[in-house]
Protein backbone atom coordinates (compact mmCIF):
# COMPACT_ATOMS: atom_id res chain seq x y z
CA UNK A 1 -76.02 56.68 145.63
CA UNK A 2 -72.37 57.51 145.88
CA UNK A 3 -71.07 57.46 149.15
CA UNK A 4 -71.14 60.35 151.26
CA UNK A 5 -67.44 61.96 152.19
CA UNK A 6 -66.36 63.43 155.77
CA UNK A 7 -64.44 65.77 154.96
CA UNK A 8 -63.29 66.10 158.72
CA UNK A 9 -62.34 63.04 158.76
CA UNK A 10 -60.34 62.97 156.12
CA UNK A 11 -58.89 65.89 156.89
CA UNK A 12 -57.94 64.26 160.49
CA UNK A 13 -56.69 61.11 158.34
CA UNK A 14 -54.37 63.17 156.68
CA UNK A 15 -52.52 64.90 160.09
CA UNK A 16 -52.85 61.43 161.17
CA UNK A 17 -50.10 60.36 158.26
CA UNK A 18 -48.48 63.23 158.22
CA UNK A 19 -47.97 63.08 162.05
CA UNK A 20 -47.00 59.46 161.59
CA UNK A 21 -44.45 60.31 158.47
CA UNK A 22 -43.16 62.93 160.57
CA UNK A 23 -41.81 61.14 163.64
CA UNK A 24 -40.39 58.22 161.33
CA UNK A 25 -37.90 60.33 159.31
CA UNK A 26 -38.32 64.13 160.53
CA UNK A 27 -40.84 66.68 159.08
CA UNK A 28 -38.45 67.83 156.15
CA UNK A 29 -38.61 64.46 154.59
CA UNK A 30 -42.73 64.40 153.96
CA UNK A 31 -44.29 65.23 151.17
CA UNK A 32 -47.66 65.51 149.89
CA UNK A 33 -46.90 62.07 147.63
CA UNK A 34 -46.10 60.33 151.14
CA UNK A 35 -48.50 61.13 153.18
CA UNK A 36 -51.34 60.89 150.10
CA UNK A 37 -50.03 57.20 150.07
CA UNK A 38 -49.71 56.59 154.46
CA UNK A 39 -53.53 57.98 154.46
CA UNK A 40 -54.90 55.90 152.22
CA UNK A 41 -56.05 58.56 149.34
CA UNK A 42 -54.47 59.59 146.00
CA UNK A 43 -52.46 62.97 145.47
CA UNK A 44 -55.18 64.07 143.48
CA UNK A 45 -57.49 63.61 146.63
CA UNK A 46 -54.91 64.88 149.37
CA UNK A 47 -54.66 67.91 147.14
CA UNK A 48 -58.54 68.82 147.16
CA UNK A 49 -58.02 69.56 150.70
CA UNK A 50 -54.54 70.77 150.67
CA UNK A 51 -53.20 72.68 147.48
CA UNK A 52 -49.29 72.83 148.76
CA UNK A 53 -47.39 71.16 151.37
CA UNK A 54 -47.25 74.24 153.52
CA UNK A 55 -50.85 74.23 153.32
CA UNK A 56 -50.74 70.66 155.00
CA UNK A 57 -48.20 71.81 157.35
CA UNK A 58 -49.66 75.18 158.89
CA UNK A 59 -53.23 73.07 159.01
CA UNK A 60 -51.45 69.85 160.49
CA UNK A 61 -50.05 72.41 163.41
CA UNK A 62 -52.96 74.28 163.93
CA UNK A 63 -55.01 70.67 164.50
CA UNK A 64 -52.63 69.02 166.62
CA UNK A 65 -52.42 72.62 168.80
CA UNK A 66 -56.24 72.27 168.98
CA UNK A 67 -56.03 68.49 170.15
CA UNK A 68 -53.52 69.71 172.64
CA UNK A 69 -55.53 72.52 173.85
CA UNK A 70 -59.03 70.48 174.25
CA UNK A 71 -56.94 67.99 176.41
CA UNK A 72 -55.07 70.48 178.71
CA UNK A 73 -58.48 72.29 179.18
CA UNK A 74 -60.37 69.47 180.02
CA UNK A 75 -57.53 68.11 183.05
CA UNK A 76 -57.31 72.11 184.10
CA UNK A 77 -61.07 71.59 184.32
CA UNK A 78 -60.49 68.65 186.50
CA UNK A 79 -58.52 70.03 188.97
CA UNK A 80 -59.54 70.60 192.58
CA UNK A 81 -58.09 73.99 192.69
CA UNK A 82 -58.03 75.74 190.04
CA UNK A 83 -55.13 77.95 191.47
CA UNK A 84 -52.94 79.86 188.63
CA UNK A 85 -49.68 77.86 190.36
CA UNK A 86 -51.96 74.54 189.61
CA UNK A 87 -52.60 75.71 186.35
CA UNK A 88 -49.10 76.35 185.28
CA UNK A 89 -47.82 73.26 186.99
CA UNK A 90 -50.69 71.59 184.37
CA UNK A 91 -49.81 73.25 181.16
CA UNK A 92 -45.92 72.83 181.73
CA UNK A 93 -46.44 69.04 182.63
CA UNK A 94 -48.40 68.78 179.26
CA UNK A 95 -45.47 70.67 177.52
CA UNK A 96 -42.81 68.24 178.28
CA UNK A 97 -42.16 65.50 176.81
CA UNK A 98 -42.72 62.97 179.21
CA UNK A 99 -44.63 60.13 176.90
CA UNK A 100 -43.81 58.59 173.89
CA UNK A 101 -46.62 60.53 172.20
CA UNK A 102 -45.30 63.87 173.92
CA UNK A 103 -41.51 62.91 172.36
CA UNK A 104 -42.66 62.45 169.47
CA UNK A 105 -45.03 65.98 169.04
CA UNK A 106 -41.90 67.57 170.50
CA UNK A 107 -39.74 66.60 168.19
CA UNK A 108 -42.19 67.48 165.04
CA UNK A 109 -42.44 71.01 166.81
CA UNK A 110 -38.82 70.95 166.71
CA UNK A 111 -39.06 70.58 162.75
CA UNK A 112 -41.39 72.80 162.17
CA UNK A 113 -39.98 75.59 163.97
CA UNK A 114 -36.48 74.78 161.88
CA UNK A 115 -38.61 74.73 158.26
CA UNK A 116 -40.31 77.89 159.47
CA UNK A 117 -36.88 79.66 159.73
CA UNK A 118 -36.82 79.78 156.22
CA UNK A 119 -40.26 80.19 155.23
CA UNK A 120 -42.28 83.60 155.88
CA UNK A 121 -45.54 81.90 156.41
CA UNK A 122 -44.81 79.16 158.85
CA UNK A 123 -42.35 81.94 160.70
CA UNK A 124 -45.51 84.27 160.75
CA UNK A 125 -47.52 81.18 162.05
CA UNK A 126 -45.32 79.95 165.11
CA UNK A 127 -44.75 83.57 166.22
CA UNK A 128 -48.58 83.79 166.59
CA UNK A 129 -48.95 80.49 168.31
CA UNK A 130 -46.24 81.49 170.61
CA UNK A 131 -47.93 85.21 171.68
CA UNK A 132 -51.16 82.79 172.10
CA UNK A 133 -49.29 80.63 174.84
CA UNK A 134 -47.39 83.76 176.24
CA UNK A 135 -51.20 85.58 176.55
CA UNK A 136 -52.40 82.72 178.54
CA UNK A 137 -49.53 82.63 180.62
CA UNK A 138 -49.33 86.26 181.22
CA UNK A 139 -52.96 86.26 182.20
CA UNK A 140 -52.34 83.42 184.82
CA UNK A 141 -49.57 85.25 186.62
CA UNK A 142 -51.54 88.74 186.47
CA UNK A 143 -54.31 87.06 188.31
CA UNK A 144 -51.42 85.43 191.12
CA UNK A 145 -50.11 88.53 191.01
CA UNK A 146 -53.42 89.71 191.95
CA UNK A 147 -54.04 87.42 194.75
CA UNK A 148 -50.47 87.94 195.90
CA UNK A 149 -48.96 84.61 194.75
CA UNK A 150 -46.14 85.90 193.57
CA UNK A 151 -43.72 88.83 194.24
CA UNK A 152 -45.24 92.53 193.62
CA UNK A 153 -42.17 93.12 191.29
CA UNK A 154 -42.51 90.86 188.64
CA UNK A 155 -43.91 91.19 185.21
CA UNK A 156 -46.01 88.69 184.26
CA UNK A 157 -45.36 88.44 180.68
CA UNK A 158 -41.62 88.96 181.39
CA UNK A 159 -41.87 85.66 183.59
CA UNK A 160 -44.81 83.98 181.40
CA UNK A 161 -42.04 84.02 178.66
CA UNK A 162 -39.35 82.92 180.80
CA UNK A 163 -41.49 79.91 182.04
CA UNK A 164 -41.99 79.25 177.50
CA UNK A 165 -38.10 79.64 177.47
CA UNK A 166 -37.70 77.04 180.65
CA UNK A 167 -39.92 74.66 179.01
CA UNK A 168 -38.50 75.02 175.44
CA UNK A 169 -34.62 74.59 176.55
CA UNK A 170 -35.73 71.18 178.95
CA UNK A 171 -37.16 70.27 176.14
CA UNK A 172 -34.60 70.75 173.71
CA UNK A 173 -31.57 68.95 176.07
CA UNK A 174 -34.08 66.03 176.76
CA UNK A 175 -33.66 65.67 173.30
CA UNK A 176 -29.83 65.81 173.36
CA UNK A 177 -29.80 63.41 176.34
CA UNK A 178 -28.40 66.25 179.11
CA UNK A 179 -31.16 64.81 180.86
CA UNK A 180 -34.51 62.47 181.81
CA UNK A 181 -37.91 63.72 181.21
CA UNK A 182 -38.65 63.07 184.68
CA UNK A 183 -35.31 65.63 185.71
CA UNK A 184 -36.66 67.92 183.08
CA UNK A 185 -39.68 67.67 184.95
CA UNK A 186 -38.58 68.06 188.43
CA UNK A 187 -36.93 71.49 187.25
CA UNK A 188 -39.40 73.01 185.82
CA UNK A 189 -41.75 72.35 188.57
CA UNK A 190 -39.05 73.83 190.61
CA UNK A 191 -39.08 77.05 188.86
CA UNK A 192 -42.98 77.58 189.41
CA UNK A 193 -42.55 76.79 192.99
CA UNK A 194 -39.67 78.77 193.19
CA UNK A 195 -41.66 81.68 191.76
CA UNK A 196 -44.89 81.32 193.73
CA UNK A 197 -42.40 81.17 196.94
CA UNK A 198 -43.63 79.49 199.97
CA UNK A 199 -46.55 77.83 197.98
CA UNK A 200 -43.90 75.65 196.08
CA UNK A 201 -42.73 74.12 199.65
CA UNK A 202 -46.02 72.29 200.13
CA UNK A 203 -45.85 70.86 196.79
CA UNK A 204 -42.54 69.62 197.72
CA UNK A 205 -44.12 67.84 200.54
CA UNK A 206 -46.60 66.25 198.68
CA UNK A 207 -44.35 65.10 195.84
């Protein structure tokens, strides 16, 4: 009987090398040749699943953002309370890149924003990834808003995108070397405390 194929599995095999490709030499260097030969398949066989690079690319992204997702939902899950502030402070320390695994998904996301600028499809498919985060975010700081966490005059999606932004540029100078991950770290944890006001003082306590 010929053997039977799992096509998830495969599928994962193929982010796998194209993840690996990625953070060797940068996202713009891969192709479907490379990462057909890193995962172990033939062109011919990469190319049942993916017709065109970008196909690999915007299904790469969308599997890695799943990954991400399962893991930061399972330690929010975790949490002994289950506070928006504790939330945040969760989903920004999972946004940072403070592991080599984190560095290396940064930098990737880096590359794919860049190729996006120039391509109408990717563009079209970070935008929506970003209003994903931005909704989640926005509906953590309506509910502290709610319960008072935060200051009656702000706008949650106002400062759900300025938390993205906060993240993003710590991010991006970690990368340039203005500064540690742990300093990175320590700001934007700042920020959230900052904006949830006295709350933020018994973090520093605890820290």
């Amino acid at each position: 009987m010929p053997k039977q194929v799992d096509h998830e599995e495969r599928r994962a095999a193929i982010v796998s090398a194209l993840w690996k490709l990625a953070g060797e030499r940068g996202l713009d260097r891969v192709s479907l040749r490379e990462t057909a030969r890193e995962a172990g398949m033939s062109l011919g066989q990469l190319q049942h699943y993916f017709g065109t690079r970008e196909d690999m690319l915007v299904f790469a992204m969308d599997f890695i953002s799943q990954k991400v997702t399962e893991r930061v939902t399972e330690r929010v899950m975790a949490l002994e309370e289950r506070t928006p502030h504790e939330v945040l402070r969760m989903c920004v320390a999972e946004m940072l890149p403070l592991d080599d695994h984190k560095r290396q998904g940064s930098r990737i996301n880096i590359s794919f924003y860049v190729e996006a600028l120039d391509n109408e499809r990717l563009l079209a498919h970070s935008r929506a990834g970003a209003h994903k985060l931005l909704d989640f975010f926005e509906q953590q700081l309506s509910s502290a808003l709610e319960r008072r966490e935060i200051p009656a005059d702000r706008d949650p999606r106002r400062e759900g995108m300025l938390i993205m932004s906060v993240v993003d540029g710590l991010t991006s100078y970690y990368h340039l070397g203005l500064h540690t991950a742990e300093e990175a770290l320590a700001m934007a944890m700042r920020h959230l405390d900052t904006l949830f006001g006295a709350s933020g003082a018994a973090h520093e306590t605890k820290r």
